[in-house]
N, C-alpha and C. Protein backbone atom coordinates (compact mmCIF):
# COMPACT_ATOMS: atom_id res chain seq x y z
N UNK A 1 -51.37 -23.45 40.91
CA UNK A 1 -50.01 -22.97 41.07
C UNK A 1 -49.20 -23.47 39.89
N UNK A 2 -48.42 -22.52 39.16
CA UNK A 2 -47.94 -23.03 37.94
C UNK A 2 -46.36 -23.08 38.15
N UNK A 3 -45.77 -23.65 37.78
CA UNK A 3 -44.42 -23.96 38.14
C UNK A 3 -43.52 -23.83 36.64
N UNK A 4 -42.26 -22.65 37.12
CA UNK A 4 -41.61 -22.08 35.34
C UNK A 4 -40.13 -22.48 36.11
N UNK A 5 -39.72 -22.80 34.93
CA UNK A 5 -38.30 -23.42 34.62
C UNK A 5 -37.48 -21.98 34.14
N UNK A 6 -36.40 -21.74 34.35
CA UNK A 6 -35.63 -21.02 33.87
C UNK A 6 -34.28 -21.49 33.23
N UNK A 7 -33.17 -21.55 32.57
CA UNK A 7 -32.03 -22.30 32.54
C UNK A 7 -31.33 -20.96 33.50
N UNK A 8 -29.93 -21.37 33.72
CA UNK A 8 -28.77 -20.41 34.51
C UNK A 8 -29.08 -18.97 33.85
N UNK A 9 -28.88 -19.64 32.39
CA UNK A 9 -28.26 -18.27 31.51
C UNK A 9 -29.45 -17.52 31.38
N UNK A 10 -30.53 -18.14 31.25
CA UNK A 10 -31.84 -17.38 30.91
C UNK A 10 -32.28 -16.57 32.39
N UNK A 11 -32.08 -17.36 33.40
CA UNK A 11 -32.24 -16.37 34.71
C UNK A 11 -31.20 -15.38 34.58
N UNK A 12 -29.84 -15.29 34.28
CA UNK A 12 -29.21 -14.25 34.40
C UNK A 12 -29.51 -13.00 33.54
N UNK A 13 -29.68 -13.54 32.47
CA UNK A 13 -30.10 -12.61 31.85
C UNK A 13 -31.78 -11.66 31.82
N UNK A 14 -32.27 -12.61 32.63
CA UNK A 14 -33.72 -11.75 32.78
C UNK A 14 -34.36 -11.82 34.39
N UNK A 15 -33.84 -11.63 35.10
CA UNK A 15 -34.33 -11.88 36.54
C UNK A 15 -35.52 -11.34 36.85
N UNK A 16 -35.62 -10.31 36.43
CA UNK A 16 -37.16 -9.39 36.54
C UNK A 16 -37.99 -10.50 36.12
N UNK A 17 -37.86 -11.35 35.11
CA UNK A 17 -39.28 -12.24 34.22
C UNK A 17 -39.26 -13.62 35.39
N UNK A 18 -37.98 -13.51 35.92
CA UNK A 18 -38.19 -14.50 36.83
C UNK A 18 -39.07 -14.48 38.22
N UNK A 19 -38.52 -13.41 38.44
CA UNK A 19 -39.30 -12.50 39.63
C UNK A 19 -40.90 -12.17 39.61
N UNK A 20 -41.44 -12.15 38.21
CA UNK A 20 -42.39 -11.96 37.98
C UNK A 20 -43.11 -13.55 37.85
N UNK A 21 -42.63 -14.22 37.43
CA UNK A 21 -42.99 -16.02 37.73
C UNK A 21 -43.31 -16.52 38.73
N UNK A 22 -42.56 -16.11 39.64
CA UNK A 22 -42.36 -16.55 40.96
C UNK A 22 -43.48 -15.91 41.63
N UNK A 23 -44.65 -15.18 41.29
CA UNK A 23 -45.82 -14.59 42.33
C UNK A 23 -46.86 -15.71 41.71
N UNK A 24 -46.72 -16.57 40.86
CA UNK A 24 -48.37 -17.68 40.37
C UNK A 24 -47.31 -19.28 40.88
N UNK A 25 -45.96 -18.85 41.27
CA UNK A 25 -45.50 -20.70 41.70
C UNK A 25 -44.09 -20.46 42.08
N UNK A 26 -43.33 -21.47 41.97
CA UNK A 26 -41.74 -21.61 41.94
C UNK A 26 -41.60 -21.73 40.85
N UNK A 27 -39.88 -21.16 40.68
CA UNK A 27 -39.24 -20.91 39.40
C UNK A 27 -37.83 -21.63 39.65
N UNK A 28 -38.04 -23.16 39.47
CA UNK A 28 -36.73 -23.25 38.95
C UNK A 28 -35.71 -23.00 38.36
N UNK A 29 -34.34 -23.20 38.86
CA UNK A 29 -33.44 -22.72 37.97
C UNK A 29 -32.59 -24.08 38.04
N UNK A 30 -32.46 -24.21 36.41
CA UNK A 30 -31.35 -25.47 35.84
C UNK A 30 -30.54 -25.31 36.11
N UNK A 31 -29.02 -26.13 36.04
CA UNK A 31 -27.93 -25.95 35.63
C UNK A 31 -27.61 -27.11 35.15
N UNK A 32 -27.30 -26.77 33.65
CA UNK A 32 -27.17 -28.50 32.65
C UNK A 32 -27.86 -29.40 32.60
N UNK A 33 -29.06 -28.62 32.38
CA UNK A 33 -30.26 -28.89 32.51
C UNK A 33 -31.26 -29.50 33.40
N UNK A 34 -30.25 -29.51 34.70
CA UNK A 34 -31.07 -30.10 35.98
C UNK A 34 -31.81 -29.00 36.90
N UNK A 35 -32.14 -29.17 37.72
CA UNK A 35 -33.00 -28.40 38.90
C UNK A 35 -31.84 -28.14 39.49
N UNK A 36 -31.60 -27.10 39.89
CA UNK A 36 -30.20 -26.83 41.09
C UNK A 36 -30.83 -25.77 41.73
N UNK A 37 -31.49 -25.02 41.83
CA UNK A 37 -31.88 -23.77 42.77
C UNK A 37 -33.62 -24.11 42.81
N UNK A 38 -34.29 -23.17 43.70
CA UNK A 38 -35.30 -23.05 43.53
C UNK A 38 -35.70 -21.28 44.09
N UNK A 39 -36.73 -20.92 43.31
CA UNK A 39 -36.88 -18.94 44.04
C UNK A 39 -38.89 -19.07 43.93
N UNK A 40 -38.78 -18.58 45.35
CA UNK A 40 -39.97 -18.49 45.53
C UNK A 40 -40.31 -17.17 46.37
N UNK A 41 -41.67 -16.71 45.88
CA UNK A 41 -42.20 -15.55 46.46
C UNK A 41 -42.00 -15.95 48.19
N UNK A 42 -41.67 -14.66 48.70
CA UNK A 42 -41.58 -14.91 50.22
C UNK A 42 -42.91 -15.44 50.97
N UNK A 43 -43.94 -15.08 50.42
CA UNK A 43 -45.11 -15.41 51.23
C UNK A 43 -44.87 -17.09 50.96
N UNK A 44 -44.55 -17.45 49.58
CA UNK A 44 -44.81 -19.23 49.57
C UNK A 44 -43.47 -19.24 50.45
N UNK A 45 -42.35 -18.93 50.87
CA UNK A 45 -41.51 -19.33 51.73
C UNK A 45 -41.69 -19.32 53.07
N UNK A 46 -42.43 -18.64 53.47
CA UNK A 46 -43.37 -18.20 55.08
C UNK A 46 -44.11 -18.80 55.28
N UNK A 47 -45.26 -19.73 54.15
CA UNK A 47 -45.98 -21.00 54.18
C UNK A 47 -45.54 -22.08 54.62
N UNK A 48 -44.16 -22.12 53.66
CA UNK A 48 -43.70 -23.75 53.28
C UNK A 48 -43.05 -23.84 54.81
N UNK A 49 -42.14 -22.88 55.42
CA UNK A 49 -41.65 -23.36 56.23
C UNK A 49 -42.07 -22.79 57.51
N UNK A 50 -43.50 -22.44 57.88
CA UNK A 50 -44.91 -21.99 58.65
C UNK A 50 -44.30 -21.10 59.67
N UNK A 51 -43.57 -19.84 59.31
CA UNK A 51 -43.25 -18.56 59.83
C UNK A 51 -43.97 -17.67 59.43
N UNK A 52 -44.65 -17.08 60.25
CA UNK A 52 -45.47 -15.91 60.25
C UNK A 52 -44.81 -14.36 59.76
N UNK A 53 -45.50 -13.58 59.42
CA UNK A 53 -44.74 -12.53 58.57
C UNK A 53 -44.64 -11.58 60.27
N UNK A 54 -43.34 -11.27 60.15
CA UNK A 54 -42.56 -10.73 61.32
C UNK A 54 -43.42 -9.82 61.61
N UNK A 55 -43.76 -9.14 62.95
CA UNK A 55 -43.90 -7.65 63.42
C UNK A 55 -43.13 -6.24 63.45
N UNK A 56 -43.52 -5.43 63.33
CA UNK A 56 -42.64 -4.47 63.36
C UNK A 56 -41.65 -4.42 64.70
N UNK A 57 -42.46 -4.84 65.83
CA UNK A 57 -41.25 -5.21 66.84
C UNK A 57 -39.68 -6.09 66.59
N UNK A 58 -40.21 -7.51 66.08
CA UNK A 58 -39.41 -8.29 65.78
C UNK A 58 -38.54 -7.74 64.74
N UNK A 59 -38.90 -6.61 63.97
CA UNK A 59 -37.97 -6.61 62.95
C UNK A 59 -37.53 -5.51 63.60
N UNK A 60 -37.66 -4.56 64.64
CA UNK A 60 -36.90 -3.67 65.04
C UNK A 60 -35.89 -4.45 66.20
N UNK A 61 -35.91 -5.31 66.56
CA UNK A 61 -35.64 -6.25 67.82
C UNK A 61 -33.83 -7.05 66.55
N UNK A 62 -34.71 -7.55 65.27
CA UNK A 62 -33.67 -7.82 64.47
C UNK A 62 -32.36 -6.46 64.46
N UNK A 63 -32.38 -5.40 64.40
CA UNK A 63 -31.29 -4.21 63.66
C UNK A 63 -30.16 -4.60 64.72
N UNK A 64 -29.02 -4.80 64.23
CA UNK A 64 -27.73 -5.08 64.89
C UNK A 64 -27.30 -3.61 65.48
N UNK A 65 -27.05 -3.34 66.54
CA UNK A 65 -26.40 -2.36 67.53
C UNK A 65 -27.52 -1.71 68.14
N UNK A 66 -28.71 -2.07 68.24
CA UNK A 66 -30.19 -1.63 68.77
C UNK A 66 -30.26 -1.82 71.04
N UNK A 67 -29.12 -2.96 70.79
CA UNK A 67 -29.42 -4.03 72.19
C UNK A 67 -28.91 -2.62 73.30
N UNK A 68 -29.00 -2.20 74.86
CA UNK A 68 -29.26 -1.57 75.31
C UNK A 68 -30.01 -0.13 74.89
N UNK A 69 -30.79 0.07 74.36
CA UNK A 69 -31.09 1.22 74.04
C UNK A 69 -32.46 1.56 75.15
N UNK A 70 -32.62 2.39 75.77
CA UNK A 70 -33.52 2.34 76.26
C UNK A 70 -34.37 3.72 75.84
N UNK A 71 -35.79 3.42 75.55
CA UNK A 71 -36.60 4.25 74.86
C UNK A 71 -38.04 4.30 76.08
N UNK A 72 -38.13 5.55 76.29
CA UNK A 72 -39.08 5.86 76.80
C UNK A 72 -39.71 6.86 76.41
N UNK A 73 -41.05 6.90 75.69
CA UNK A 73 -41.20 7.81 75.19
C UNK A 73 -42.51 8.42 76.38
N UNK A 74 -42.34 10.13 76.27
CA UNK A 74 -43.61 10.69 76.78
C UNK A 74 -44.83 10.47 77.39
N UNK A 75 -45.28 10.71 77.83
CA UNK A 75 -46.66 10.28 78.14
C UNK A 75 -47.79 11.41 77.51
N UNK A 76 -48.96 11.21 76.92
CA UNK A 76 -49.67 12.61 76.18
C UNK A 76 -50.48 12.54 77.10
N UNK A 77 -50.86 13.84 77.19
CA UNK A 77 -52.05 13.93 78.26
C UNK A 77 -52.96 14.67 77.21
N UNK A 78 -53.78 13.92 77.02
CA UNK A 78 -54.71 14.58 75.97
C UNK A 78 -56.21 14.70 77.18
N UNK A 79 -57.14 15.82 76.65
CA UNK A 79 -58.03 15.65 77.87
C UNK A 79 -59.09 14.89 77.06
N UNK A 80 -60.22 14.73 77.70
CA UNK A 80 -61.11 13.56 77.05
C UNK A 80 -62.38 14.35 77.45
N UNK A 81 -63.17 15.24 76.41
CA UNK A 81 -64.67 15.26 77.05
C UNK A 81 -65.34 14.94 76.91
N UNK A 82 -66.69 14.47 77.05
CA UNK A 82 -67.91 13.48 76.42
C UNK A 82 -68.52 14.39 75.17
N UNK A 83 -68.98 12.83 74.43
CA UNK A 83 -69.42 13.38 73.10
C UNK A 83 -70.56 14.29 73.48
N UNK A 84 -70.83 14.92 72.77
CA UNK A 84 -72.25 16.51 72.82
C UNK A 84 -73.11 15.46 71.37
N UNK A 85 -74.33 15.38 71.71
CA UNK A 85 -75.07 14.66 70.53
C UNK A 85 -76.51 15.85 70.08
N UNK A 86 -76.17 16.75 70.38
CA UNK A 86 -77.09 17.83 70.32
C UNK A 86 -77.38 17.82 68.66
């Protein structure tokens, strides 16, 4: 895992190269030459702090104005005949 430094100005001005850093480690970002931020690929953030990558439930469960909705969908009646192996 390789770990890239950025300064303020150099992240502002190139975020894409940062973004692209950030998939082999963390990419610090200075300010006056110290560490003040840190940007990491979401998967190393789902590691570090051991949250599992959401379900499509949970992230439909997340959408704000979703809460009473009630969804019932259909029932299919599909018919079912046995396989023919002729």
């Amino acid at each position: 895992m390789a770990i890239h430094t950025f300064s303020s100005r150099d992240f502002t001005r190139d975020v894409s190269a940062a973004k692209r850093a950030a998939v082999d480690g963390p990419v610090f970002i200075t300010d006056r030459g110290r560490p003040a931020f840190a940007l990491l690929s979401i998967e190393d953030y789902r590691r570090m702090t051991g949250q599992q990558t959401p379900s499509l439930l949970a992230l439909m469960d997340g959408i704000p104005g979703g809460e009473g909705i009630d969804f019932e969908p259909p029932k299919l009646h599909i018919p079912i005949q046995p396989a023919s192996l002729d």
